[in-house]
C-alpha atoms as a PDB file:
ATOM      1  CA  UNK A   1       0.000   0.000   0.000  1.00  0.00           C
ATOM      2  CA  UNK A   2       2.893   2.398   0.801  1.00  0.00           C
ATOM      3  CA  UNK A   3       4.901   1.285  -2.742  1.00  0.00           C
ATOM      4  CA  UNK A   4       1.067   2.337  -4.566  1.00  0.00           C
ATOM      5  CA  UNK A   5       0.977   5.448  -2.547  1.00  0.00           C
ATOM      6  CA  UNK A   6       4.556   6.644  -3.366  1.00  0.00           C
ATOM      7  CA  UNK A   7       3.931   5.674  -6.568  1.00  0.00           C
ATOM      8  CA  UNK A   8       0.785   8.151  -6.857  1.00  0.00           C
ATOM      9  CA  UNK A   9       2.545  10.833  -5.511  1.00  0.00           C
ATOM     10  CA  UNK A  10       5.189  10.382  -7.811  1.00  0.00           C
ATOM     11  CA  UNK A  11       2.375  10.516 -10.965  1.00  0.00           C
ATOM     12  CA  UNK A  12       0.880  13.300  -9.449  1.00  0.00           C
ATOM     13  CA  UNK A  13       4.122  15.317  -9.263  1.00  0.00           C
ATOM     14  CA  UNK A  14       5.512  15.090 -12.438  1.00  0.00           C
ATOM     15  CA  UNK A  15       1.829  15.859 -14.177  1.00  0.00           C
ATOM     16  CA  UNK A  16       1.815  18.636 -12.366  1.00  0.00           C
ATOM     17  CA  UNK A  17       5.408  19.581 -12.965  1.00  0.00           C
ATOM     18  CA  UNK A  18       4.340  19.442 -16.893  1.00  0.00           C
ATOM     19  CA  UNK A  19       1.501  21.876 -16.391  1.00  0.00           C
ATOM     20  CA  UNK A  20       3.716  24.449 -15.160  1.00  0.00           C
ATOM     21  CA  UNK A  21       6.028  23.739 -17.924  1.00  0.00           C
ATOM     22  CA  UNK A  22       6.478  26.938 -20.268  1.00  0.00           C
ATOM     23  CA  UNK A  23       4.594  26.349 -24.116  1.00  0.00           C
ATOM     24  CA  UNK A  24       6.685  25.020 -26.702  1.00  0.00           C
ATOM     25  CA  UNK A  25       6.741  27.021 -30.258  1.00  0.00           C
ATOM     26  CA  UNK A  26       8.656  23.851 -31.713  1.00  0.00           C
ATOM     27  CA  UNK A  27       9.912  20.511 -30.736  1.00  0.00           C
ATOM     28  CA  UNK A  28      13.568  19.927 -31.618  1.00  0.00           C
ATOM     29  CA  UNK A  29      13.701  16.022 -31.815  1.00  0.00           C
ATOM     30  CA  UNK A  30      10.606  14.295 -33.455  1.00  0.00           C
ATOM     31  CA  UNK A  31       9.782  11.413 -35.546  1.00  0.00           C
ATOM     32  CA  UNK A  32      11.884  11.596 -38.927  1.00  0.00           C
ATOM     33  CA  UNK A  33      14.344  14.130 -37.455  1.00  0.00           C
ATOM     34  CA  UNK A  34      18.148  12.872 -38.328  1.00  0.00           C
ATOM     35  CA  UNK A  35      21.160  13.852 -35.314  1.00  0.00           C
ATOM     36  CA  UNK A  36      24.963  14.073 -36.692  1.00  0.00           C
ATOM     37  CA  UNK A  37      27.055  13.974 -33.445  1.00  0.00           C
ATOM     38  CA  UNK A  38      30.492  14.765 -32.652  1.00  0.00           C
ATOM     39  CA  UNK A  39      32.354  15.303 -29.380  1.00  0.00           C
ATOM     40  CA  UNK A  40      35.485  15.124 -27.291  1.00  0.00           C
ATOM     41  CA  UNK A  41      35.678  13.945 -23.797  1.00  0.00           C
ATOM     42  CA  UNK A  42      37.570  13.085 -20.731  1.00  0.00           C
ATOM     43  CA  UNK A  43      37.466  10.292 -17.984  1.00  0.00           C
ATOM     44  CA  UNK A  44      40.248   8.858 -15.929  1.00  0.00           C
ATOM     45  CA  UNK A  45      42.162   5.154 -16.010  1.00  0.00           C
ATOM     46  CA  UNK A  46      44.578   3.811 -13.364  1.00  0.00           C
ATOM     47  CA  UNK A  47      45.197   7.447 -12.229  1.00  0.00           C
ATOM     48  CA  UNK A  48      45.760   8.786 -15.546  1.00  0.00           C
ATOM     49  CA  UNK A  49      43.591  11.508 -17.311  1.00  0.00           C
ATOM     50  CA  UNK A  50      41.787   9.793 -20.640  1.00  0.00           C
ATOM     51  CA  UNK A  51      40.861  11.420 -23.872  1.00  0.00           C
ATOM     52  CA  UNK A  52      37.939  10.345 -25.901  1.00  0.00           C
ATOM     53  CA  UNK A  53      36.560  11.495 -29.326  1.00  0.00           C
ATOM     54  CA  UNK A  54      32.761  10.403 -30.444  1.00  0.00           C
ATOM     55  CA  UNK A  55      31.235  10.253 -33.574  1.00  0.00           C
ATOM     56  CA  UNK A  56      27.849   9.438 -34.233  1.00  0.00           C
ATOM     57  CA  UNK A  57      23.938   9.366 -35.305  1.00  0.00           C
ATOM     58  CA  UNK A  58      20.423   9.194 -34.373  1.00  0.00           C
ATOM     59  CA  UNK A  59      17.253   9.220 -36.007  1.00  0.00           C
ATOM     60  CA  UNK A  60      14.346   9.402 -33.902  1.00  0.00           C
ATOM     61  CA  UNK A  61      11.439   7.154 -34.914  1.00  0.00           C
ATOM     62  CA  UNK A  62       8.394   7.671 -32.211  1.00  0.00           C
ATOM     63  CA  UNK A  63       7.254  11.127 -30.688  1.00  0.00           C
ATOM     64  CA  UNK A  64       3.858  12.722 -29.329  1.00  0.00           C
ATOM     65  CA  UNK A  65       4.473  11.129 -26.376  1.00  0.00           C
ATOM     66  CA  UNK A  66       4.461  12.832 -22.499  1.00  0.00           C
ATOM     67  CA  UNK A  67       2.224  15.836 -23.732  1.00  0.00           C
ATOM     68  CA  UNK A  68       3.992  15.984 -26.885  1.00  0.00           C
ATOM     69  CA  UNK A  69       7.547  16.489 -24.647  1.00  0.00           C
ATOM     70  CA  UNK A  70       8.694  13.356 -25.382  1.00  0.00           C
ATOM     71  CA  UNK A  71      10.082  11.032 -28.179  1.00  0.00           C
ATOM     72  CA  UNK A  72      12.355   8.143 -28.784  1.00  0.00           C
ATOM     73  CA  UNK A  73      15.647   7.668 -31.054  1.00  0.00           C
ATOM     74  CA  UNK A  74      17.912   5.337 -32.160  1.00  0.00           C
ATOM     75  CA  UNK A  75      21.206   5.143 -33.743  1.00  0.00           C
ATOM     76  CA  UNK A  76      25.094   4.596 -33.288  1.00  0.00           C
ATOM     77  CA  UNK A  77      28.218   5.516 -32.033  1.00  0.00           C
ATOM     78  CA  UNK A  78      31.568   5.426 -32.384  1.00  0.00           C
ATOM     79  CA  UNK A  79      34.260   6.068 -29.387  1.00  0.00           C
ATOM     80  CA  UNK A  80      37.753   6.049 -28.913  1.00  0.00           C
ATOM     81  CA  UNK A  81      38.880   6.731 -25.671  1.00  0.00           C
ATOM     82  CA  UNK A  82      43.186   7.277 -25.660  1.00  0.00           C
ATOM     83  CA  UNK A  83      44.122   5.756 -21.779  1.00  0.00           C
ATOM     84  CA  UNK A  84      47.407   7.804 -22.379  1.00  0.00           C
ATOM     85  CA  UNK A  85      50.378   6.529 -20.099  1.00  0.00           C
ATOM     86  CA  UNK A  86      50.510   4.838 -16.491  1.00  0.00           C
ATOM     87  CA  UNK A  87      52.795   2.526 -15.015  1.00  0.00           C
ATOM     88  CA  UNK A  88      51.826  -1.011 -13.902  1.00  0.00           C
ATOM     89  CA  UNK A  89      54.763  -3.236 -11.881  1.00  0.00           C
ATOM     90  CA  UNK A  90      53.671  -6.631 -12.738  1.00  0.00           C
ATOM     91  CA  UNK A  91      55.447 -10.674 -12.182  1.00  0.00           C
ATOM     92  CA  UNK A  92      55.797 -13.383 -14.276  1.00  0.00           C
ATOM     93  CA  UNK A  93      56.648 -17.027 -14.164  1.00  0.00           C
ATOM     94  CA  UNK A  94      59.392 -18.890 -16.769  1.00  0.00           C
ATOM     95  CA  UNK A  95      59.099 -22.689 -16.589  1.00  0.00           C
ATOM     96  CA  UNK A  96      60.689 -24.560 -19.986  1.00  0.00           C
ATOM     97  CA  UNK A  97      63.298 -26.443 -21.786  1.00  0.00           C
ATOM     98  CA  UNK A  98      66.238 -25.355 -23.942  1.00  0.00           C
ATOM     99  CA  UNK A  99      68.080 -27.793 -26.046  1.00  0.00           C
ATOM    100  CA  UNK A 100      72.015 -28.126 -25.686  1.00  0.00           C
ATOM    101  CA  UNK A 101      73.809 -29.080 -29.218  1.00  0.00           C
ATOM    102  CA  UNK A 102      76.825 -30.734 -29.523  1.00  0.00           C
ATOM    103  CA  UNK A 103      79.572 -32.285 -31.622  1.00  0.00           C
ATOM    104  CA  UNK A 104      80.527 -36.045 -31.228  1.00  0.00           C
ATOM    105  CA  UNK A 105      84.551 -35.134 -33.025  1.00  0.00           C
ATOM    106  CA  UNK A 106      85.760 -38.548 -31.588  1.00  0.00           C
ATOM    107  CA  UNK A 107      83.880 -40.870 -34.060  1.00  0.00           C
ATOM    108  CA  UNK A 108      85.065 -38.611 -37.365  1.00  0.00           C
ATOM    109  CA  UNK A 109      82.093 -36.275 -37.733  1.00  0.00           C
ATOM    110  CA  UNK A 110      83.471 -35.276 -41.408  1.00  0.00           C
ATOM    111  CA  UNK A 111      80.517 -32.767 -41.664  1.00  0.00           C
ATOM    112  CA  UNK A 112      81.375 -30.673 -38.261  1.00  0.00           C
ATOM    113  CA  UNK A 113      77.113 -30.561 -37.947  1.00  0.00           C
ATOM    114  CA  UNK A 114      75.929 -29.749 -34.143  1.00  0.00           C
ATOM    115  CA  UNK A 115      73.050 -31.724 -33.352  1.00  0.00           C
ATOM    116  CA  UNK A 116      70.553 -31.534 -29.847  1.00  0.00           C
ATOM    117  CA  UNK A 117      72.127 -33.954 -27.647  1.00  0.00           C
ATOM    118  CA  UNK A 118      69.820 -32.880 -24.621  1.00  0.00           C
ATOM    119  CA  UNK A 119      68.097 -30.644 -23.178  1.00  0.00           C
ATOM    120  CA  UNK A 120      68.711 -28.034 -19.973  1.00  0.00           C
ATOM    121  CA  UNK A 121      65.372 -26.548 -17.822  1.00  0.00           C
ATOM    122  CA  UNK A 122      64.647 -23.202 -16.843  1.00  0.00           C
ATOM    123  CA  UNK A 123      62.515 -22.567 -13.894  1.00  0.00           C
ATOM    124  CA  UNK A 124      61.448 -18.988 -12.045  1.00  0.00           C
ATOM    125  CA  UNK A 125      59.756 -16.068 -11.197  1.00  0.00           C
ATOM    126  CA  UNK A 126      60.561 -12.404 -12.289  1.00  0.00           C
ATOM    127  CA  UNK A 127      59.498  -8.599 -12.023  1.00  0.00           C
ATOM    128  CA  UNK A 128      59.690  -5.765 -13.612  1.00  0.00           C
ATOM    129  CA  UNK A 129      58.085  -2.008 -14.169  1.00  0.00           C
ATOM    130  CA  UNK A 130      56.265  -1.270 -17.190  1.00  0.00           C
ATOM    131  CA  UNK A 131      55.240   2.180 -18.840  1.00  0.00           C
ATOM    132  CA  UNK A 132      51.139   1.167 -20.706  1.00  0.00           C
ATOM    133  CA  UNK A 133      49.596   2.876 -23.381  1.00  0.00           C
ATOM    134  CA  UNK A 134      46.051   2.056 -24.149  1.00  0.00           C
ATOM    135  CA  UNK A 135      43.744   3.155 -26.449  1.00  0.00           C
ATOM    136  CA  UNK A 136      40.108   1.415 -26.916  1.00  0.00           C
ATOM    137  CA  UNK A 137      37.746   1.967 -30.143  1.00  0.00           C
ATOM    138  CA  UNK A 138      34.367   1.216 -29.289  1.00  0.00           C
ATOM    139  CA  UNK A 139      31.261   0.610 -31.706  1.00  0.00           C
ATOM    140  CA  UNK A 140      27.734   0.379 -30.387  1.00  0.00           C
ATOM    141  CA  UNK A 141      24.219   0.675 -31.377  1.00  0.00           C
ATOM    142  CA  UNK A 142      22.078   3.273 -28.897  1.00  0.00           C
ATOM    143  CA  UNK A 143      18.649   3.860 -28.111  1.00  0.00           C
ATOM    144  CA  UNK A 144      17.775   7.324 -26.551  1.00  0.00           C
ATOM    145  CA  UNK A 145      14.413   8.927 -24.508  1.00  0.00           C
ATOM    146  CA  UNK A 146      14.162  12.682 -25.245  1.00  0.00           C
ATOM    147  CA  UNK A 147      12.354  14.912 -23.181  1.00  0.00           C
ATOM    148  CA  UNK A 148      12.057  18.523 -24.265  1.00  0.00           C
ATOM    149  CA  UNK A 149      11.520  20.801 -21.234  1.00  0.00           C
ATOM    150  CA  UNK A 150      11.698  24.031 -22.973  1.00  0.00           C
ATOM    151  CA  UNK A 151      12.289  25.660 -26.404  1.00  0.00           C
ATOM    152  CA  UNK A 152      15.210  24.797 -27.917  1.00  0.00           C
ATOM    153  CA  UNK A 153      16.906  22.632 -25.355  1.00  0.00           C
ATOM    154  CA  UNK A 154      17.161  18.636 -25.965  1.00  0.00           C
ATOM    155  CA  UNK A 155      17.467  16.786 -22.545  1.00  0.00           C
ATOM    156  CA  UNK A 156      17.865  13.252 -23.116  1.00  0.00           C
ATOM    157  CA  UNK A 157      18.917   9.371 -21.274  1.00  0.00           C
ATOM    158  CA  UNK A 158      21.421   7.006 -23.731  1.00  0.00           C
ATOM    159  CA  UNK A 159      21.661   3.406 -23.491  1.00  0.00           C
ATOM    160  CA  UNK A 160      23.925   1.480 -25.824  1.00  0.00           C
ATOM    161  CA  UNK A 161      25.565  -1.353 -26.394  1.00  0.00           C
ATOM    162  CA  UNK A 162      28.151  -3.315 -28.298  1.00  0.00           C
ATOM    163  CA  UNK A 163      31.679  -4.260 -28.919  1.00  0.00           C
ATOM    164  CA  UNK A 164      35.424  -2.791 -28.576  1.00  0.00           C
ATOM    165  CA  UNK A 165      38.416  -3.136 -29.987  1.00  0.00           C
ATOM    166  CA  UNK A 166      41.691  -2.654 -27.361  1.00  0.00           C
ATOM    167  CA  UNK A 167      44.945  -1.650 -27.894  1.00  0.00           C
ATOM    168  CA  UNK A 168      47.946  -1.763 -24.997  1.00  0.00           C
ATOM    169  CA  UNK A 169      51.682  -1.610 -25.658  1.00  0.00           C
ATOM    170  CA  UNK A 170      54.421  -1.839 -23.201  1.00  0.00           C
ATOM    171  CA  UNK A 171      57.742  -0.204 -22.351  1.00  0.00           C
ATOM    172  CA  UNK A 172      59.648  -2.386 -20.001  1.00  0.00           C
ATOM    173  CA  UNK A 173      62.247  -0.969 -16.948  1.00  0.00           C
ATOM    174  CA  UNK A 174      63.210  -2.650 -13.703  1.00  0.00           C
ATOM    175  CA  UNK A 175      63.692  -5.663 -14.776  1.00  0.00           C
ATOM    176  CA  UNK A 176      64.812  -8.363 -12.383  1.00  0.00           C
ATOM    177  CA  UNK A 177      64.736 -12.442 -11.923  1.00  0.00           C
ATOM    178  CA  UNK A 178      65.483 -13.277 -15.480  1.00  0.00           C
ATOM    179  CA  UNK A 179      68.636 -14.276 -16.783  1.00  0.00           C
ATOM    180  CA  UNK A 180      70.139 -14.597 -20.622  1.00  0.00           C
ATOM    181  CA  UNK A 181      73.012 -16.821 -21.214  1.00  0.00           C
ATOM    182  CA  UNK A 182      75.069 -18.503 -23.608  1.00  0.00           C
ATOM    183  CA  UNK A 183      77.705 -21.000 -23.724  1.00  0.00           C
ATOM    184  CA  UNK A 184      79.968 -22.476 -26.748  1.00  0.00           C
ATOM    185  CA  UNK A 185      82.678 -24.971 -25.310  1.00  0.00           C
ATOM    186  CA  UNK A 186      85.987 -24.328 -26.407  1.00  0.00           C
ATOM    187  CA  UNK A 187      88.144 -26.733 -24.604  1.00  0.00           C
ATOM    188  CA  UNK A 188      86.798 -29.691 -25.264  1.00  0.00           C
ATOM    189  CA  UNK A 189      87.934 -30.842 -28.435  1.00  0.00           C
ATOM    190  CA  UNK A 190      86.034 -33.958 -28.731  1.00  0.00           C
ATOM    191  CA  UNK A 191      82.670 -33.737 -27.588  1.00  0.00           C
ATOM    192  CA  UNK A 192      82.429 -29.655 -27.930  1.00  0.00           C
ATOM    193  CA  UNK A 193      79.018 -28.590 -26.562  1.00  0.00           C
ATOM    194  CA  UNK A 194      77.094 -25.343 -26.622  1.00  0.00           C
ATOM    195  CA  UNK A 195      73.448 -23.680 -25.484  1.00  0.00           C
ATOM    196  CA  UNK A 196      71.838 -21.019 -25.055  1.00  0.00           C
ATOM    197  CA  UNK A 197      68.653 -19.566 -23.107  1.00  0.00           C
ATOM    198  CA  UNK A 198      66.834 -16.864 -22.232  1.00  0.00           C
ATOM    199  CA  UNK A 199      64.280 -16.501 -19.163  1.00  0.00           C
ATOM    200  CA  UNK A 200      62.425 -12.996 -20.960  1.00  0.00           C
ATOM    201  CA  UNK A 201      61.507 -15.158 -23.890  1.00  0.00           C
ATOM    202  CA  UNK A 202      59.404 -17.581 -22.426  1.00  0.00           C
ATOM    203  CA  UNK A 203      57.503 -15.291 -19.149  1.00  0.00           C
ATOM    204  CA  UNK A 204      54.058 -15.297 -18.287  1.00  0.00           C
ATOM    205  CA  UNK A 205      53.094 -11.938 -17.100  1.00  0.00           C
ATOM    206  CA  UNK A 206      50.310 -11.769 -14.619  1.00  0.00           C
ATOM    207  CA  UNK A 207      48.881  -9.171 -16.011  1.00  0.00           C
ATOM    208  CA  UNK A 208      47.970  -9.763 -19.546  1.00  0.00           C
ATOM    209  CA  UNK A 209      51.092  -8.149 -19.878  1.00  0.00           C
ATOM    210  CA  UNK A 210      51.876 -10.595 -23.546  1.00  0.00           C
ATOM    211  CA  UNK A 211      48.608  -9.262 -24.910  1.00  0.00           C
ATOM    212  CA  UNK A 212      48.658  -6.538 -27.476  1.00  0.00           C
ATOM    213  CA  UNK A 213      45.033  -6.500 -29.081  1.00  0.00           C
ATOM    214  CA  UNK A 214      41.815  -7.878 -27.905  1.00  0.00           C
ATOM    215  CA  UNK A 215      38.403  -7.614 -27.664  1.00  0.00           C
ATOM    216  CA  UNK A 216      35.495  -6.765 -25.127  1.00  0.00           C
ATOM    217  CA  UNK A 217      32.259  -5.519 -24.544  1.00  0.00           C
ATOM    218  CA  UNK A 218      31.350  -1.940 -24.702  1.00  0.00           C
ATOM    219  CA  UNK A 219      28.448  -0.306 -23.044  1.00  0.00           C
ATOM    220  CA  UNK A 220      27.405   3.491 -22.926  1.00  0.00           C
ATOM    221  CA  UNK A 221      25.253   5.178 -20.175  1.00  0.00           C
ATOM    222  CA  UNK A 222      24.919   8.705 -19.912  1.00  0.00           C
ATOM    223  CA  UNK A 223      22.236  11.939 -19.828  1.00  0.00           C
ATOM    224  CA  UNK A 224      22.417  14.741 -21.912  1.00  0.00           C
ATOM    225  CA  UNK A 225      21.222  18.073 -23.430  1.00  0.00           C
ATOM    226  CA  UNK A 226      21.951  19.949 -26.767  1.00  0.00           C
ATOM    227  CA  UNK A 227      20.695  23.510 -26.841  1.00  0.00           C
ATOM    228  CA  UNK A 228      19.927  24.535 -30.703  1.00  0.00           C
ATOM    229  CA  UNK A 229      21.617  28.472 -31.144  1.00  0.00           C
ATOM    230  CA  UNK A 230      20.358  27.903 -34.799  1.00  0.00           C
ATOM    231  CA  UNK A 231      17.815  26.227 -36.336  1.00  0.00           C
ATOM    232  CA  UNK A 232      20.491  23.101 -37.568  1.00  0.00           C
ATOM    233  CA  UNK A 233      23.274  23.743 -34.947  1.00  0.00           C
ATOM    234  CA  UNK A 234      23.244  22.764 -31.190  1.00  0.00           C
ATOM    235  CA  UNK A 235      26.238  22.639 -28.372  1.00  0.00           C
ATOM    236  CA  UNK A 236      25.783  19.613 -26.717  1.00  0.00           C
ATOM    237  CA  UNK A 237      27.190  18.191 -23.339  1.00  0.00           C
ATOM    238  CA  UNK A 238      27.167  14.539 -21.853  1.00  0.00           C
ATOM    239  CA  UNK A 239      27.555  13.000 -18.584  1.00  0.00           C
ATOM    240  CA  UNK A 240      27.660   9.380 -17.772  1.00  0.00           C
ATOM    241  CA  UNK A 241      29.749   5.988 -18.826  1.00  0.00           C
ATOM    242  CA  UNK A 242      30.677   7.380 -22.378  1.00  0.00           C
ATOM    243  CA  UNK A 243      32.016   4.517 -24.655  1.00  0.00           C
ATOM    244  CA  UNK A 244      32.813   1.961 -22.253  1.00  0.00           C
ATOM    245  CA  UNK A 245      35.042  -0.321 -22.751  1.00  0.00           C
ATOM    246  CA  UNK A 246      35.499  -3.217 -20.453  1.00  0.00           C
ATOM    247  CA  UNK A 247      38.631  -5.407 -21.383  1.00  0.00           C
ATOM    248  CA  UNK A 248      40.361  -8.046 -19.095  1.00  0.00           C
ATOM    249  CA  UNK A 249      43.127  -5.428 -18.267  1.00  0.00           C
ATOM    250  CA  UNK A 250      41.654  -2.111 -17.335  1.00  0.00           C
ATOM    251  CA  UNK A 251      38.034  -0.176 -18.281  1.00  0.00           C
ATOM    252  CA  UNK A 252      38.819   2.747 -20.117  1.00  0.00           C
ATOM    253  CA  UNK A 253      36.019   5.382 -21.100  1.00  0.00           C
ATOM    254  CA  UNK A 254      35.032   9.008 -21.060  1.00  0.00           C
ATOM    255  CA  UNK A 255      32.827  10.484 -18.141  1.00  0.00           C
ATOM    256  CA  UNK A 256      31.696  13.595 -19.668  1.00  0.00           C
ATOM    257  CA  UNK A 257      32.236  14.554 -23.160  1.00  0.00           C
ATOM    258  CA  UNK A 258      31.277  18.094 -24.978  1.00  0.00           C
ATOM    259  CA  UNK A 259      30.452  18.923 -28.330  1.00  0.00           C
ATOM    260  CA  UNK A 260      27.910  19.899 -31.469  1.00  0.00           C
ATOM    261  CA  UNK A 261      24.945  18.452 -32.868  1.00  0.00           C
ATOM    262  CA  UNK A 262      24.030  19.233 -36.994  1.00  0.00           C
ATOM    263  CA  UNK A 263      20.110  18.513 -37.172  1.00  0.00           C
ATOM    264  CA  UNK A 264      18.593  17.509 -40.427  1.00  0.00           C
ATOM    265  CA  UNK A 265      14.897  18.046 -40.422  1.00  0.00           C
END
């Protein structure tokens, strides 16, 4: 009974929030109206300041709804979000084989060939510092509820959802627990032997620290308004998850982005 009553009140409030609601002369998103978007925008990853850039577009497809306020769009986006620089210190294990060559010079080997005569293991745990740059490209399809308060001002809610494409590169410093070696005998002139190995080769960051490109979902979540200073031109701000990218390693995204809207009626 209390959830029915709040939710009466509730009802009540907003109808009588859109009777004191000034007349509109013109309603800036309706059915049939087409939205080019652009934008840049900021957010923050691992401490570090993000910039993101948005294209995209929106035709809306239902209005008269809400005492004629209200209407509903859909359309697409694409985001790129550059994570810029941060430092990660990360481990990684090293277990595996290496093969040791060697000459048998006693039995007449006329063609001097080295062949694997067995093998050596390698078995450890190592550290080091690492510098990250990510950037993450994000494509999704959106659906947005547009409510038009006033003349000339577009308020709206964006939900959208799809697929990324992530990018990370790595500058390694600090390293420590892996070795590099090689040997070559030279005093044994009948059975010479020689190896080599390399711990850095064969690590496991982790991390992810061995993955380059990937994959993840993307998501966008924000609110909005566009005010028209012309009849085709509007500045536009958003606030929300902007182009969210989710992969294994780190979210990156934009939390609020700025920009201009080009309407084509």
């Amino acid at each position: 009974m209390k959830k029915l009553f709040l939710s009466i009140c509730l009802v009540a409030s907003f109808a009588t929030a859109q009777a004191e609601l000034p007349a509109l002369t013109e309603n800036v998103f309706t059915k049939n109206t087409t939205l080019v978007n652009g934008a840049i925008g900021i957010g923050t990853l691992a401490n570090s300041t993000t910039f993101g850039q948005h294209f995209g577009m929106e035709w809306g497809i239902v209005d008269g709804w809400l005492d004629n306020r209200a209407s509903l769009g859909v359309g697409f986006s694409i985001d790129n979000v550059a994570c810029g620089n941060y430092v990660e210190f990360m481990y990684g294990t090293y277990d595996y084989y290496y093969p040791i060559y060697g000459k048998n010079l006693a039995d007449g080997d006329r063609h001097n060939s080295w062949e694997q005569v067995n093998k050596g293991h390698r078995e450890g745990v190592g550290s080091t510092w690492a510098t990250v740059s990510q950037d993450n490209l994000a494509f999704m399809a959106n659906c947005s509820f547009h409510y038009q308060f006033i003349d000339k001002l577009d308020t709206y809610f964006t939900l959208g959802f799809g697929f990324a494409v992530n990018f990370r590169s790595y500058d390694y410093w600090g390293t420590e627990g892996f070795e590099e070696k090689s040997y070559e005998s030279t005093s044994d002139t009948k059975h010479p032997r020689k190896w080599s190995y390399n711990d850095y080769d064969h690590v496991v960051w982790n991390k992810n620290g061995s993955n380059g490109t990937g994959a993840s979902f993307a998501m966008t979540s924000t609110v909005g308004a566009r005010y028209y200073f012309t009849d085709n031109w509007a500045a536009k701000a958003e606030l929300g998850m902007i182009g969210g990218a989710f992969p294994t390693w780190g979210t990156g995204l934009s939390v609020l982005t700025l920009g201009v809207t080009y309407r084509f009626k």
